[in-house]
Protein backbone atom coordinates (compact mmCIF):
# COMPACT_ATOMS: atom_id res chain seq x y z
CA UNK A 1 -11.38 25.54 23.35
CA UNK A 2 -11.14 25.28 19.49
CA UNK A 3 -8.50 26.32 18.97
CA UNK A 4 -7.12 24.16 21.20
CA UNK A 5 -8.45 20.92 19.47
CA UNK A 6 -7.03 22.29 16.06
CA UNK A 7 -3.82 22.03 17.53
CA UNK A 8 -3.50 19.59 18.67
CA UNK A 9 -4.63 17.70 15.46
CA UNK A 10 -1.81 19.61 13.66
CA UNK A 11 0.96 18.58 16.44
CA UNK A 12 -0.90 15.16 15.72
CA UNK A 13 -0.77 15.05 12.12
CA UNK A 14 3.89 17.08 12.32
CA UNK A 15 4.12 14.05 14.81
CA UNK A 16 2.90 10.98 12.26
CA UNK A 17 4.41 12.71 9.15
CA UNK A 18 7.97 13.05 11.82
CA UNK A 19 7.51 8.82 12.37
CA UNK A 20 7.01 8.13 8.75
CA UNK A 21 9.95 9.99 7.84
CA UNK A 22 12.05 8.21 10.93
CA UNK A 23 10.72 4.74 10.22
CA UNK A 24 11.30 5.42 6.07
CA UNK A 25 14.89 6.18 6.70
CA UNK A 26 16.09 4.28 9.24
CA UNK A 27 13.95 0.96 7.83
CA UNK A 28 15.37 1.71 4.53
CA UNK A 29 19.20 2.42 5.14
CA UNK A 30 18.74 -1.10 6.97
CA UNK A 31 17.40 -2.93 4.32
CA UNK A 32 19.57 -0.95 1.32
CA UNK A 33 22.86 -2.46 3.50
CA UNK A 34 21.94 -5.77 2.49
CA UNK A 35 21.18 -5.07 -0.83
CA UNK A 36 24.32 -3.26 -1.27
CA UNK A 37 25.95 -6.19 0.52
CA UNK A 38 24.48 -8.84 -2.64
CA UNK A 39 25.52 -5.93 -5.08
CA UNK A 40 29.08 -7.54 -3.64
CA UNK A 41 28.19 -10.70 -5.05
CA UNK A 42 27.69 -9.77 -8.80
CA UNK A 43 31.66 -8.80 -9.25
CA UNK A 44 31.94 -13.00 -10.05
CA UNK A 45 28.44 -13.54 -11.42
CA UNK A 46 29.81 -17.19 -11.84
CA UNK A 47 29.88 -18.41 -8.45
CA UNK A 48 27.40 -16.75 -7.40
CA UNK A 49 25.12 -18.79 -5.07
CA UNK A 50 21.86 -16.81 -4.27
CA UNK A 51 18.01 -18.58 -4.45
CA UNK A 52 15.69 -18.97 -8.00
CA UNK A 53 12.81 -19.05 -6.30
CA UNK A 54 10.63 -17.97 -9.41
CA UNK A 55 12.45 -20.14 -12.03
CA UNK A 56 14.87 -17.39 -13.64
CA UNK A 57 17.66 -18.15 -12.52
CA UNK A 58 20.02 -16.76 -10.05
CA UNK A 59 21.91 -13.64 -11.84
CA UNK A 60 18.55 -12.13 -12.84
CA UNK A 61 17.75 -13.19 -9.05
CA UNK A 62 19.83 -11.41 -7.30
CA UNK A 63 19.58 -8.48 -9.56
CA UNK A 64 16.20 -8.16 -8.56
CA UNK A 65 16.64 -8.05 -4.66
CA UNK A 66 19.52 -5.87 -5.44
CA UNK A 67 17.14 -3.40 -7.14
CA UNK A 68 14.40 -3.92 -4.48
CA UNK A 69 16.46 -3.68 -1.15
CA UNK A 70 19.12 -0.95 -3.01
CA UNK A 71 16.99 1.64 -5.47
CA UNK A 72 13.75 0.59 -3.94
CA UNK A 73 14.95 1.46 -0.44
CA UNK A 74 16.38 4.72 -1.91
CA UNK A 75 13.48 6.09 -3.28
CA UNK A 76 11.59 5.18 -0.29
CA UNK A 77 13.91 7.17 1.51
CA UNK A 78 13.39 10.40 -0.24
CA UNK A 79 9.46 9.29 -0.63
CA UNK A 80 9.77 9.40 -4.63
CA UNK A 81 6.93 7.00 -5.98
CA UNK A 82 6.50 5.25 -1.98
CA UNK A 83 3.63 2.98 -2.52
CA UNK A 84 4.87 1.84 -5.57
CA UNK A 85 8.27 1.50 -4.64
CA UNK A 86 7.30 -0.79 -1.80
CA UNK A 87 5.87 -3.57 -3.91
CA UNK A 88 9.36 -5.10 -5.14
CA UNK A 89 10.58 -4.77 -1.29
CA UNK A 90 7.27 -6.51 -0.10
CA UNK A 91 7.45 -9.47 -2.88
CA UNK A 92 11.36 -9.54 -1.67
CA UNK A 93 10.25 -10.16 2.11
CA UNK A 94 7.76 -12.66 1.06
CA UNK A 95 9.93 -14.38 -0.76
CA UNK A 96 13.20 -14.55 1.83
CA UNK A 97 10.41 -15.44 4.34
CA UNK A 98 8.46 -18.29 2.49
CA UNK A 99 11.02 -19.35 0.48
CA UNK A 100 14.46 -18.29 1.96
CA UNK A 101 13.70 -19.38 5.50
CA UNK A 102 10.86 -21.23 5.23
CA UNK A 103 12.42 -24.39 6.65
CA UNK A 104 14.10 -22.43 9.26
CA UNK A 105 13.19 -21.89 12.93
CA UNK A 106 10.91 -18.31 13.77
CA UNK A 107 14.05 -16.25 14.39
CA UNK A 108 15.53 -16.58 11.14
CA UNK A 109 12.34 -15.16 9.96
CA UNK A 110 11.81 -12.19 12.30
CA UNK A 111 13.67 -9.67 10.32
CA UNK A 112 11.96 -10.01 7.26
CA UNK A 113 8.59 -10.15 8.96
CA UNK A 114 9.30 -7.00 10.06
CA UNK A 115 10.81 -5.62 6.69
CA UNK A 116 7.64 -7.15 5.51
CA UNK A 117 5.16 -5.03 7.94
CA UNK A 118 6.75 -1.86 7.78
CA UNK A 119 6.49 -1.96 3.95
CA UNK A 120 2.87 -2.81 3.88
CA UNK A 121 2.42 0.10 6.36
CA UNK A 122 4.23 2.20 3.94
CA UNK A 123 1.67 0.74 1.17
CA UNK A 124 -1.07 1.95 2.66
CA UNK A 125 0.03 4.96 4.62
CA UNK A 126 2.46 6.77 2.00
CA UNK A 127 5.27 8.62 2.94
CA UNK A 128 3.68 11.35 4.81
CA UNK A 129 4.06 15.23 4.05
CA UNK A 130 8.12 15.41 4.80
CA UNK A 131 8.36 13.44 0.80
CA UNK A 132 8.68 14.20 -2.43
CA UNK A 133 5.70 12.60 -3.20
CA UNK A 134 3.90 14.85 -1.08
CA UNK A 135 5.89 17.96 -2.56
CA UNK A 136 4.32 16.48 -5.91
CA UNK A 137 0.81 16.44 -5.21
CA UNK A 138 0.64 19.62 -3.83
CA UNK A 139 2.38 20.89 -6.91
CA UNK A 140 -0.28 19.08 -9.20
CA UNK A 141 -3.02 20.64 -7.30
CA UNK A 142 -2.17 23.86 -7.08
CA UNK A 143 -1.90 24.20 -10.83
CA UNK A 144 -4.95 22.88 -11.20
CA UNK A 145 -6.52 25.66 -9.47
């Protein structure tokens, strides 16, 4: 009987690490598109019409969502520096939601809502073993043993 509980925690715990490695790339490829669809935008950086909604103005803007939704989404991908990597993607969301949207109706906003929740999740969960985060801090503890 045990054995039978231990594994079923380890199908448990292949079966979460298998979803945050599903949800990671498939929520990230989504999300880089539209980054890589603003990275369009900066070949005429002088008619470029994208919101300022921190006062910097709108080249340094859209440079930032373009290295949020494009590099961030990339390393989240591979699970390089996850939790990290997920704060310039949630302050993006928050920011296209609040901002962005804000006067619009709910289903303007749905998207990033849900950009939004999968990227806290990601915040608190990490990437999961199938990363090179994890790869990492196994490394780092086995030399210190």
């Amino acid at each position: 009987m045990a054995s039978y509980g231990s594994s079923s925690t380890a199908n448990s715990t292949i079966l979460y690490d298998t979803a945050l490695l599903l949800v990671r790339i498939t929520v990230s490829c989504l999300i880089m598109t539209h980054g890589l669809q603003k990275l369009t935008m900066l070949l005429a950086p002088d008619t470029v019409q994208f919101p300022d909604p921190i006062g910097i103005g709108v080249v340094p803007s859209l440079i930032l969502a373009i290295f949020a939704e494009v590099v961030c989404s990339f390393l989240i991908i591979i699970g390089v520096a996850t939790r990290l990597s997920c704060i310039p993607l949630i302050v993006t969301m928050f920011m296209a939601i609040f901002y962005v949207h804000a006067p619009d109706p709910l289903e303007a906003k749905e998207l990033p809502v849900l950009y939004l929740l999968v990227f806290v999740v990601f915040f608190v969960t990490g990437a999961g073993k199938f990363s090179v985060d994890f790869l990492i801090r196994k490394n780092k503890k086995s030399v210190n043993y």
